[in-house]
Protein backbone atom coordinates (compact mmCIF):
# COMPACT_ATOMS: atom_id res chain seq x y z
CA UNK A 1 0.00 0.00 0.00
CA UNK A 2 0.76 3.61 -0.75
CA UNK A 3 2.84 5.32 2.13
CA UNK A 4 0.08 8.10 2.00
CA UNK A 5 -2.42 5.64 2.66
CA UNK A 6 -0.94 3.45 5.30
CA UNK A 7 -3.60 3.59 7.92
CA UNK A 8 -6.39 2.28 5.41
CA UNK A 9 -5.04 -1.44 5.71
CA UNK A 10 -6.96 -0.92 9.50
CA UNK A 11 -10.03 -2.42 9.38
CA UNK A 12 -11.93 0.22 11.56
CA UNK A 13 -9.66 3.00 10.54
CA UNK A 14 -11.37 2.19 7.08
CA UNK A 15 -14.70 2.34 8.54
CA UNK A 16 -14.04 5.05 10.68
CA UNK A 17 -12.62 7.63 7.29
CA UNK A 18 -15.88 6.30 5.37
CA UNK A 19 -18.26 7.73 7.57
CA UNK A 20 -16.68 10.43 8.25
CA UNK A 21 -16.71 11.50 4.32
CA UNK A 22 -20.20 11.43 4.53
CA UNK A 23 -20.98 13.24 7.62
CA UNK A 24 -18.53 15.85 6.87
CA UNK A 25 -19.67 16.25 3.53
CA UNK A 26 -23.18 16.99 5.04
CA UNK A 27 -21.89 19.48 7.78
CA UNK A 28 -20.35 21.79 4.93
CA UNK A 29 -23.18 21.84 3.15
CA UNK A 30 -24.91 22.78 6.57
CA UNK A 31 -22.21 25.67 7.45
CA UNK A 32 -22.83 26.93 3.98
CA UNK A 33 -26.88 27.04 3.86
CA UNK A 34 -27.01 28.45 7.78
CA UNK A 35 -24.83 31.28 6.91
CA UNK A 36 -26.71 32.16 3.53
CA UNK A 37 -30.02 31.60 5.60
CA UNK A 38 -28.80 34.31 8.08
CA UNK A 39 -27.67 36.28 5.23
CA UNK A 40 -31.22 36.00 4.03
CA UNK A 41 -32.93 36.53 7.33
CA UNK A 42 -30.63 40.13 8.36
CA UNK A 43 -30.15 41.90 5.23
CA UNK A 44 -26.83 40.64 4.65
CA UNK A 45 -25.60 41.44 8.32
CA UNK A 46 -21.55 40.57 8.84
CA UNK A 47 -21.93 40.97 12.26
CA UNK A 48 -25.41 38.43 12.73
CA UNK A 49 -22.85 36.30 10.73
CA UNK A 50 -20.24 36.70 13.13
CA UNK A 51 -22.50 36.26 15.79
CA UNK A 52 -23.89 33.17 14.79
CA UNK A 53 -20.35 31.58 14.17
CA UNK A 54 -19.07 32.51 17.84
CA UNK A 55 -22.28 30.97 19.13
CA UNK A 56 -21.92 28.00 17.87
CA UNK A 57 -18.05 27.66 18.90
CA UNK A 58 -18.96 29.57 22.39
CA UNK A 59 -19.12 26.08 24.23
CA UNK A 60 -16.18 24.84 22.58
CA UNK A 61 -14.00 27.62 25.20
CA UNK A 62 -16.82 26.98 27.91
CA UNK A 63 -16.86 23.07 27.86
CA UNK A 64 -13.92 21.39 26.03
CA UNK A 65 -11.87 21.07 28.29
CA UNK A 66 -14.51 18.93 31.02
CA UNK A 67 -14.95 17.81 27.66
CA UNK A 68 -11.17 15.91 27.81
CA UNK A 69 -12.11 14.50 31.48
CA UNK A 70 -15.17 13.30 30.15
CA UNK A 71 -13.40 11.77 27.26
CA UNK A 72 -10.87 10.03 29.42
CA UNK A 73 -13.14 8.68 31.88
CA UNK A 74 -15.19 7.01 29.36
CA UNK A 75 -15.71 5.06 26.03
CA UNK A 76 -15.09 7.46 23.04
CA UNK A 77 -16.55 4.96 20.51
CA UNK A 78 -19.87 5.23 22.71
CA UNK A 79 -19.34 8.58 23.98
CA UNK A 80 -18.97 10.13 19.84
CA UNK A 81 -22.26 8.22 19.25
CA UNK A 82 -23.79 10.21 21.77
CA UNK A 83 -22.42 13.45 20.18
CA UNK A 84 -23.68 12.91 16.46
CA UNK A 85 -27.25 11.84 17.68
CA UNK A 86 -27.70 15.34 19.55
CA UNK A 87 -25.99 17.62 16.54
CA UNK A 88 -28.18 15.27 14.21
CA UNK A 89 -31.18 16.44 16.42
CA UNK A 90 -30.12 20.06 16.14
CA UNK A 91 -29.73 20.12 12.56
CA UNK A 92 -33.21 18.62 11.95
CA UNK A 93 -35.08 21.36 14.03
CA UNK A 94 -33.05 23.78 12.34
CA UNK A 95 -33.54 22.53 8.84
CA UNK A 96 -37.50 22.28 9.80
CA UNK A 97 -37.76 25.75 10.54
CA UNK A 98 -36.14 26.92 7.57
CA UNK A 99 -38.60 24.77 5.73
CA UNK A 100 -41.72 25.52 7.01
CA UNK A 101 -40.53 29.39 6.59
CA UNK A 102 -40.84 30.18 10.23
CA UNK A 103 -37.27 30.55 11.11
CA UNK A 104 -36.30 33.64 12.57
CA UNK A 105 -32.38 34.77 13.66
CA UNK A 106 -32.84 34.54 17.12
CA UNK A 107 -33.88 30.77 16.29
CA UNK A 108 -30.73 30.32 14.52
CA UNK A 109 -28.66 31.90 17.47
CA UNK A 110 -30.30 29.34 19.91
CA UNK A 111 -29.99 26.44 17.57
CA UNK A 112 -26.16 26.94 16.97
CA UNK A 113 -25.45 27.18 20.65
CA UNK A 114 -27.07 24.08 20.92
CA UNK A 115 -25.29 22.42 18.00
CA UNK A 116 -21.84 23.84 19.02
CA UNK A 117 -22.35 21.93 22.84
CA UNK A 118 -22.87 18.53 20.98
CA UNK A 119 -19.12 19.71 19.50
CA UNK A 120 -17.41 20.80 22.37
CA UNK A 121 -17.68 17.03 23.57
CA UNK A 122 -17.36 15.43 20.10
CA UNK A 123 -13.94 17.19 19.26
CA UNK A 124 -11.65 16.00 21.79
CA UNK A 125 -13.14 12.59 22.26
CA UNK A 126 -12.69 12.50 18.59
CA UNK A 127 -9.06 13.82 18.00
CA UNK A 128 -7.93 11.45 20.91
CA UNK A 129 -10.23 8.41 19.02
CA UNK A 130 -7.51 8.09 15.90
CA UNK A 131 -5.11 6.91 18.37
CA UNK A 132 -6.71 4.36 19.27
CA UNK A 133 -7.69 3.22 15.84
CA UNK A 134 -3.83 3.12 14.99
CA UNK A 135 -0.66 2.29 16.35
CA UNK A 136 1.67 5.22 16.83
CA UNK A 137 3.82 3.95 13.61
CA UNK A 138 0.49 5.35 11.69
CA UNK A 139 -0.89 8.11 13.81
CA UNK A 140 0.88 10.65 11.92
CA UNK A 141 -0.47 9.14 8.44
CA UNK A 142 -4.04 8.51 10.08
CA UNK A 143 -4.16 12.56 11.12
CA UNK A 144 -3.34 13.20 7.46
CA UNK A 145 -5.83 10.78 5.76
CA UNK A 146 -8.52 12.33 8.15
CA UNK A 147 -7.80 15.79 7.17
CA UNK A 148 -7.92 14.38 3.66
CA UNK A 149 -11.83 13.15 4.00
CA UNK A 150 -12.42 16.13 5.94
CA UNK A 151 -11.01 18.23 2.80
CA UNK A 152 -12.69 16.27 0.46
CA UNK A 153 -16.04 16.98 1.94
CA UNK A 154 -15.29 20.54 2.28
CA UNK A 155 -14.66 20.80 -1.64
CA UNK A 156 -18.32 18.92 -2.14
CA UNK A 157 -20.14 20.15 0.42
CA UNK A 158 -20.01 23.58 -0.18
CA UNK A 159 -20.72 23.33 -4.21
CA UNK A 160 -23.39 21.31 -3.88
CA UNK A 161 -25.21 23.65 -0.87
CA UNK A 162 -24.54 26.30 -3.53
CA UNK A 163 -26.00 24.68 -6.27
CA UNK A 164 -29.14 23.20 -4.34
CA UNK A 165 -29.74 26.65 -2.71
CA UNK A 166 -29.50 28.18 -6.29
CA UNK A 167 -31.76 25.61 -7.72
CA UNK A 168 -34.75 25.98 -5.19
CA UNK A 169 -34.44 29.63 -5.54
CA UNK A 170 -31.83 30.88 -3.13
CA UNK A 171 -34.22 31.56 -0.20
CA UNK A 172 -34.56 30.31 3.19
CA UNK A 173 -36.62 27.50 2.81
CA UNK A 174 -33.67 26.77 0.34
CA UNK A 175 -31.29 26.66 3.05
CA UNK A 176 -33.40 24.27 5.25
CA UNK A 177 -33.55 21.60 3.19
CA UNK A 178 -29.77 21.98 2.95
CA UNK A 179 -29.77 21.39 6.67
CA UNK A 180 -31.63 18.27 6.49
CA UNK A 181 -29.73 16.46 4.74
CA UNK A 182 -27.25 17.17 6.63
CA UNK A 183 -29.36 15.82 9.71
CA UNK A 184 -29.82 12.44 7.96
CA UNK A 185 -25.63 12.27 7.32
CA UNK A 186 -24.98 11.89 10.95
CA UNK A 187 -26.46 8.33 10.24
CA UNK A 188 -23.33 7.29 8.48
CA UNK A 189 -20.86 7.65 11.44
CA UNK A 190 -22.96 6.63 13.77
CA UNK A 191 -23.19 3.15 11.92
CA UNK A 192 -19.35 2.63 11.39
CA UNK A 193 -18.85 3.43 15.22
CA UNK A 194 -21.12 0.87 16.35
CA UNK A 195 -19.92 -1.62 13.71
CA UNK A 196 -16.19 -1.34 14.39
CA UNK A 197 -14.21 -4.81 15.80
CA UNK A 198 -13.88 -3.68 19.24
CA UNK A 199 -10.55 -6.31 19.61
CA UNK A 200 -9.11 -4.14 17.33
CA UNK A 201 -9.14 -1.11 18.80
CA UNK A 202 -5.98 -0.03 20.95
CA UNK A 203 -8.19 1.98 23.91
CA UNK A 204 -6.82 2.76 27.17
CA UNK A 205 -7.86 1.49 30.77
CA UNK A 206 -10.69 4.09 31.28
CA UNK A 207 -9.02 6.85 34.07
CA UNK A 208 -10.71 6.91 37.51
CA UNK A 209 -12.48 9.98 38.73
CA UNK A 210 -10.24 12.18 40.65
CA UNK A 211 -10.19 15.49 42.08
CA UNK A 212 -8.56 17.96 40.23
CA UNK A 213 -8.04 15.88 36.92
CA UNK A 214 -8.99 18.68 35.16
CA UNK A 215 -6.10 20.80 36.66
CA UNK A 216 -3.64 17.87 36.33
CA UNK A 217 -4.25 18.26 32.34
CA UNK A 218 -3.37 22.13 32.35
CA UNK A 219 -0.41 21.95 34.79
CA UNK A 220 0.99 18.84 32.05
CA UNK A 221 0.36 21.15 29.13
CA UNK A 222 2.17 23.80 31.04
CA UNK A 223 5.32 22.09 31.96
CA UNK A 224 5.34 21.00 27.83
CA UNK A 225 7.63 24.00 26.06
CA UNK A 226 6.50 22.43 22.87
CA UNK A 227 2.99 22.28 23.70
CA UNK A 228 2.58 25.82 24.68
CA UNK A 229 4.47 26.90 21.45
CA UNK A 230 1.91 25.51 19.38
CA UNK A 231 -1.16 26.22 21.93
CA UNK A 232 0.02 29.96 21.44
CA UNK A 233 0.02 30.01 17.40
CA UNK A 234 -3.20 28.27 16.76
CA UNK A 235 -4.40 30.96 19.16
CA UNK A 236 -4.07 33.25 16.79
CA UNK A 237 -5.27 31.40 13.77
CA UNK A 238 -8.26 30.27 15.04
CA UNK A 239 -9.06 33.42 16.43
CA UNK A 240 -8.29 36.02 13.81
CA UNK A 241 -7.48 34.48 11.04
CA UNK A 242 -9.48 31.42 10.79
CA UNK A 243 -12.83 33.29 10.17
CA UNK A 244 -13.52 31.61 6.57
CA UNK A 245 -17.08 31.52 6.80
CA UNK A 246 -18.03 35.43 7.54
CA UNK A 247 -14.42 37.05 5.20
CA UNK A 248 -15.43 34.61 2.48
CA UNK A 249 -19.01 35.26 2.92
CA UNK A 250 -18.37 39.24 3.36
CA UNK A 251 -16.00 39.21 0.31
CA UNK A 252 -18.30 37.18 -2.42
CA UNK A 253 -21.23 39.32 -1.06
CA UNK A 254 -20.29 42.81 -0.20
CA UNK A 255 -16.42 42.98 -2.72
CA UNK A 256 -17.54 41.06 -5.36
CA UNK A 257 -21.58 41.57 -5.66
CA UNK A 258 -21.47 37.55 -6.41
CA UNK A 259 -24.55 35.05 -4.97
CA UNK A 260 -24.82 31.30 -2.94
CA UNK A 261 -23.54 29.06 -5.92
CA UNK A 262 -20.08 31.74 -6.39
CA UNK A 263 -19.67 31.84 -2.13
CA UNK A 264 -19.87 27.83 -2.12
CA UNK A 265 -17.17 27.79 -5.35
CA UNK A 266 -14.63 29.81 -2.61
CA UNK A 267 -15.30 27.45 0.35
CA UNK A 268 -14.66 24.57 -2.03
CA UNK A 269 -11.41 26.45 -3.45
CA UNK A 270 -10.07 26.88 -0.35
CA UNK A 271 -10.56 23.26 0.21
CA UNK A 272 -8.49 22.44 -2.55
CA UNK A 273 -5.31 23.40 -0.95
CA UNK A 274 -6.15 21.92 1.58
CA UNK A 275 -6.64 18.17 0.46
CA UNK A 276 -3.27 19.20 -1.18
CA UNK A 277 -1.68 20.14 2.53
CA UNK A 278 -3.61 16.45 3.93
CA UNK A 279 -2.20 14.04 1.06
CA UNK A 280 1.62 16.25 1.88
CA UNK A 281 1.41 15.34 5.33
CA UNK A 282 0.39 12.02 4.84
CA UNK A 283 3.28 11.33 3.75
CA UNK A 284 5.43 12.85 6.37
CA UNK A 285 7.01 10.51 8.92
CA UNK A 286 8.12 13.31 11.06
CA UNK A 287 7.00 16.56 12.34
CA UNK A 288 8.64 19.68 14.17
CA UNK A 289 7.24 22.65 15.75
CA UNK A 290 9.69 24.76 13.22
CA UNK A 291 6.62 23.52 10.64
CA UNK A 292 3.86 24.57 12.41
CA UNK A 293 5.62 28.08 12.80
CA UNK A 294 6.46 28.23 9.26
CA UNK A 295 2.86 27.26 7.83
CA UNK A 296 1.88 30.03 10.11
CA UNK A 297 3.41 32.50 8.51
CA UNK A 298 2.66 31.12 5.24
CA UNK A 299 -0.97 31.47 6.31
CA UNK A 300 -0.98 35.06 7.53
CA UNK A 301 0.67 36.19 4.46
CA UNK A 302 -1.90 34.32 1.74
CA UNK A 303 -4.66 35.77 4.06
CA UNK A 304 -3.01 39.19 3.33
CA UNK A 305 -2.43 38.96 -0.39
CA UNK A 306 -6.51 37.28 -0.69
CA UNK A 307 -7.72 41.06 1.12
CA UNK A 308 -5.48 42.79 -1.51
CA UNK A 309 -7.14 40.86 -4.92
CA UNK A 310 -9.10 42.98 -6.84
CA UNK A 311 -10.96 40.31 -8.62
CA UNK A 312 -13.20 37.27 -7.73
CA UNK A 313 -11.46 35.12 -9.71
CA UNK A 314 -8.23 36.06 -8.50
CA UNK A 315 -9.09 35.65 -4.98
CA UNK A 316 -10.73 32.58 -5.95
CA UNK A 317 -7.31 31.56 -7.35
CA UNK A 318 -5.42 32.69 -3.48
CA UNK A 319 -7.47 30.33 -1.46
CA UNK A 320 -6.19 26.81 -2.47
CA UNK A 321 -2.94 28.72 -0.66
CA UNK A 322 -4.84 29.67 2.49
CA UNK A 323 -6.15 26.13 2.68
CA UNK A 324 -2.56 24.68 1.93
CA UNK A 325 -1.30 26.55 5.05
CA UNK A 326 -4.00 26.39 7.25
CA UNK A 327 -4.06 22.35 7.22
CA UNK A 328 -0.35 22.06 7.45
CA UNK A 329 -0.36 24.16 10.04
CA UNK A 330 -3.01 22.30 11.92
CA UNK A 331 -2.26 18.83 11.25
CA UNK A 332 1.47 19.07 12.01
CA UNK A 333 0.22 20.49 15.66
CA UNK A 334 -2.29 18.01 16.11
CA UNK A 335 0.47 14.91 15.10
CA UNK A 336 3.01 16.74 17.70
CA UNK A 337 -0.11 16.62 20.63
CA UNK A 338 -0.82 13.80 20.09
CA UNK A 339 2.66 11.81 19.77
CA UNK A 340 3.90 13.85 23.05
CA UNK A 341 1.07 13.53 25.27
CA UNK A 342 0.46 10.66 27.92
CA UNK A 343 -1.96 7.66 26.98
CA UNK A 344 -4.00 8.48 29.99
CA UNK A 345 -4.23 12.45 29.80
CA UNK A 346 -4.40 12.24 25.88
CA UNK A 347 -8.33 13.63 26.05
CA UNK A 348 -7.23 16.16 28.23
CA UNK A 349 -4.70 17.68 26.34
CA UNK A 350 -6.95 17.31 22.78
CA UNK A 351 -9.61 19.05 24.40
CA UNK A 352 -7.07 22.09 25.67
CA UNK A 353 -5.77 22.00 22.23
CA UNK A 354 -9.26 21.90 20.42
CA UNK A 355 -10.32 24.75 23.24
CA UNK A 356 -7.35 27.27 22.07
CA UNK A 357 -8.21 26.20 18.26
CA UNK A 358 -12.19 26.56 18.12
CA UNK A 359 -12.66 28.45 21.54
CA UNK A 360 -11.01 31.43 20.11
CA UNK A 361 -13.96 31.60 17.61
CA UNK A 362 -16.41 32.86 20.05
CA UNK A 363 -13.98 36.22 20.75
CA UNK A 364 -12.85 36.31 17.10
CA UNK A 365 -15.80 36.09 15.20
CA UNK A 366 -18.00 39.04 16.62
CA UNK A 367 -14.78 41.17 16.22
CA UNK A 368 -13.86 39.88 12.51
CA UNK A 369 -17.32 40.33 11.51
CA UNK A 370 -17.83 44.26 12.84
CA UNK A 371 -14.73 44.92 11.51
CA UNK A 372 -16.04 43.93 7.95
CA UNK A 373 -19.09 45.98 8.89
CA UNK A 374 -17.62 49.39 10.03
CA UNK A 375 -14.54 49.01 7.81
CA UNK A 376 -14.98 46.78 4.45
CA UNK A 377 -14.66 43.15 4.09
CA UNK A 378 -11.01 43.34 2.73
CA UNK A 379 -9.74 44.13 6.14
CA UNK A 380 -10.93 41.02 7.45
CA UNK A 381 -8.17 39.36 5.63
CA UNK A 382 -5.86 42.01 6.30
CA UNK A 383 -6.09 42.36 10.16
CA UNK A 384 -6.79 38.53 10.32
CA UNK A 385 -3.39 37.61 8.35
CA UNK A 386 -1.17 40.39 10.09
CA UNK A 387 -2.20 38.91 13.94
CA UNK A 388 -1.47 35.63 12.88
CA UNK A 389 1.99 36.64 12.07
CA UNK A 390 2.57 38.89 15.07
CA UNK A 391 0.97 35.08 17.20
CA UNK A 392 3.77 32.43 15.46
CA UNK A 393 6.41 35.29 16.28
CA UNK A 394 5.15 35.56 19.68
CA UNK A 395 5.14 32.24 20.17
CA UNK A 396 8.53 31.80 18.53
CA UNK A 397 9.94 34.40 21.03
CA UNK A 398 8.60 32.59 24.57
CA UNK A 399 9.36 29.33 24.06
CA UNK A 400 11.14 28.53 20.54
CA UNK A 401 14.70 29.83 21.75
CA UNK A 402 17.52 27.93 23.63
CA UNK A 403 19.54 29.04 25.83
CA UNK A 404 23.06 29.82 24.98
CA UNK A 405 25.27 26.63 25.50
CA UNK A 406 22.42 24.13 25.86
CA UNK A 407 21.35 20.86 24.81
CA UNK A 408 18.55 21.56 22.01
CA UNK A 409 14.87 22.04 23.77
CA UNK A 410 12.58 19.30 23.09
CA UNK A 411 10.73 21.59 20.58
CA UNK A 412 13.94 21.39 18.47
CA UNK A 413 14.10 17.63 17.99
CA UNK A 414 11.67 16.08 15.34
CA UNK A 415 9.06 13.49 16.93
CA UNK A 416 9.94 10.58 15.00
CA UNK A 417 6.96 8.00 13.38
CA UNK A 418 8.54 5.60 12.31
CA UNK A 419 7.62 4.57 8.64
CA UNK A 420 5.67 1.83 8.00
């Protein structure tokens, strides 16, 4: 087999990317339709947009990381179950307001709250999950293939949203039945979780509940150099420059004058890159923190040149870079998490990590989006890309430099995976 595709000859790992193609697919083409629908509903609001994102990731900062406890105290095969049932349920009420023509924006508000605390508990049960799919020999290539289906959905998913919203007319009852089918794709991982060959899977005695074992994960984190490093730069992408839904939606809309079907083309563009970055680090049987720093840069300064394009087609033609950087950032963090962190506080520190990536949202969001409002979409990109910068040098500066005269920090040395 393929070096990129390694972690396929896994039985459940097989099962596990399958249904995850599908239900991913299905929650782009729901990201897509709810932000058109609000579009729809507020007269083209950035800052309902905004709004509505940092809802939906507000419980991902409020509840991740009891999240990771959670996660380590209990089954994640039966505890991810429990997460796609509830955001199935949240898409279907959603979707059924839109199409009965009854939704309102406060609705949306309280539904994306709701969807965003089925999430906060799904994320780090489900970073930590891969590793026990795997061995660590494929862990690196697993994170890769994932971010592959995930990138593959996110090129569908928002092209067809676009073209079924255009085709029923663009309105909100449009949107809903967007939504509903992404309801009904929930199904698919739900059914390769429960079908998995449980001998197979490489889980970890379930922790015992302790007091303070939600301290014990920040105070590891802490005494991790190379963990804080990278906790600090995805700070600052996920807060200010990860914001692809409102600058994308802000720039087809308000720059461009362009409609659904041309907004879905950019989320799918930008996905392009991105399966690009996943397949690239597929392949890599090492990581360093010196990679995450330099696709950091590389993403603040493609988020720059995208708010200077003058065209839609040019801008178009930037985002396969954003998405390129973005995922290499992202996945070469996640590998290094994962690989460094304990078996038994491995939740723990995915749900801190997935708490600094998607928390941020909720403080970013509101900001990126009245900053389109008050001052034009374009700076959106350009403030977004600029902090991002000033984050991977900040993070660079704290814990990235050695002292004079000794050995190399552990951030220096590459965490090895071996090939297979």
């Amino acid at each position: 087999m393929s070096p990129t595709f390694r972690a396929l000859h896994n039985p459940n790992y097989r099962r596990y990317a399958l249904g995850s193609l599908i239900s991913n697919t299905g929650t782009w083409m729901q990201r897509v339709a709810q932000d058109w629908l609000v579009l729809r509903l507020t007269d083209g609001s950035g800052t309902a947009l905004g709004i509505t994102t940092g809802l939906q990731f507000l419980p991902v900062l409020l509840l991740s990381p009891y999240a990771g406890v959670i996660a380590d105290r209990f089954s994640k095969r039966r505890l991810l179950q429990l997460t796609q049932l509830m955001m199935a349920f949240a898409s279907l009420v959603l979707g059924l307001l839109a199409v009965s023509g009854v939704a309102e924006v406060w609705m949306v508000y309280v539904i994306a709250f709701a969807f965003g605390i089925g999430s906060a508990f799904d994320a780090p049960a489900r970073q930590s999950f891969v590793s026990e799919l795997v061995g660590p020999d494929d862990l690196t290539n697993a994170v890769g293939l994932n971010s592959a289906t995930f990138n593959a959905a996110r090129i569908m998913g928002p092209g067809l949203a676009g073209l079924m919203i255009g085709a029923m007319g663009g309105g909100a009852t449009a949107t809903g039945w967007v939504i509903l089918v992404n309801a009904l794709s929930y199904g698919a991982v739900i059914w390769q979780l429960e079908h998995m060959d449980v001998q197979l899977l490489l889980s970890p005695k379930p922790v015992a509940r302790t007091p303070g074992m939600l301290l014990e994960g920040v105070r590891y984190v802490r005494s991790q150099p190379k963990m804080m490093a990278i906790l600090v730069m995805v700070f600052f992408a996920g807060t200010f420059g990860m914001n692809f839904q409102i600058t994308s939606a802000l720039m087809a809309t308000h720059v461009f004058g362009k409609g659904a079907g041309e907004f879905g083309v950019l989320g799918s563009a930008m996905a392009v890159g991105s399966l690009a970055g996943a397949l690239l680090a597929a392949r890599r049987v090492h990581v360093r923190v010196r990679l995450v720093a330099a696709a950091g840069v590389g993403f603040g300064v493609t988020e720059v040149v995208a708010g200077l394009m003058p065209s839609y087609v040019s801008f178009a033609l930037v985002c396969p870079l954003i998405g390129l950087c973005t995922l290499t950032m992202l996945n070469s963090a996640n590998a290094i998490m994962q690989l460094e962190s304990e078996p038994a506080l491995r939740g723990r520190v995915m749900a801190l990590y997935m708490t600094i990536v998607m928390g941020g949202t909720p403080v970013g969001s509101p900001f990126i989006g009245w900053v389109g409002q008050q001052f034009g979409a374009r700076w959106t990109l350009l403030g977004g890309g600029a902090l991002v910068i000033v984050g991977v040098v900040l993070a660079v500066a704290l814990f990235a430099r050695p002292t004079r005269g000794s050995e190399p920090r552990a951030e220096q040395r590459p965490v090895e995976v071996r090939a297979a």
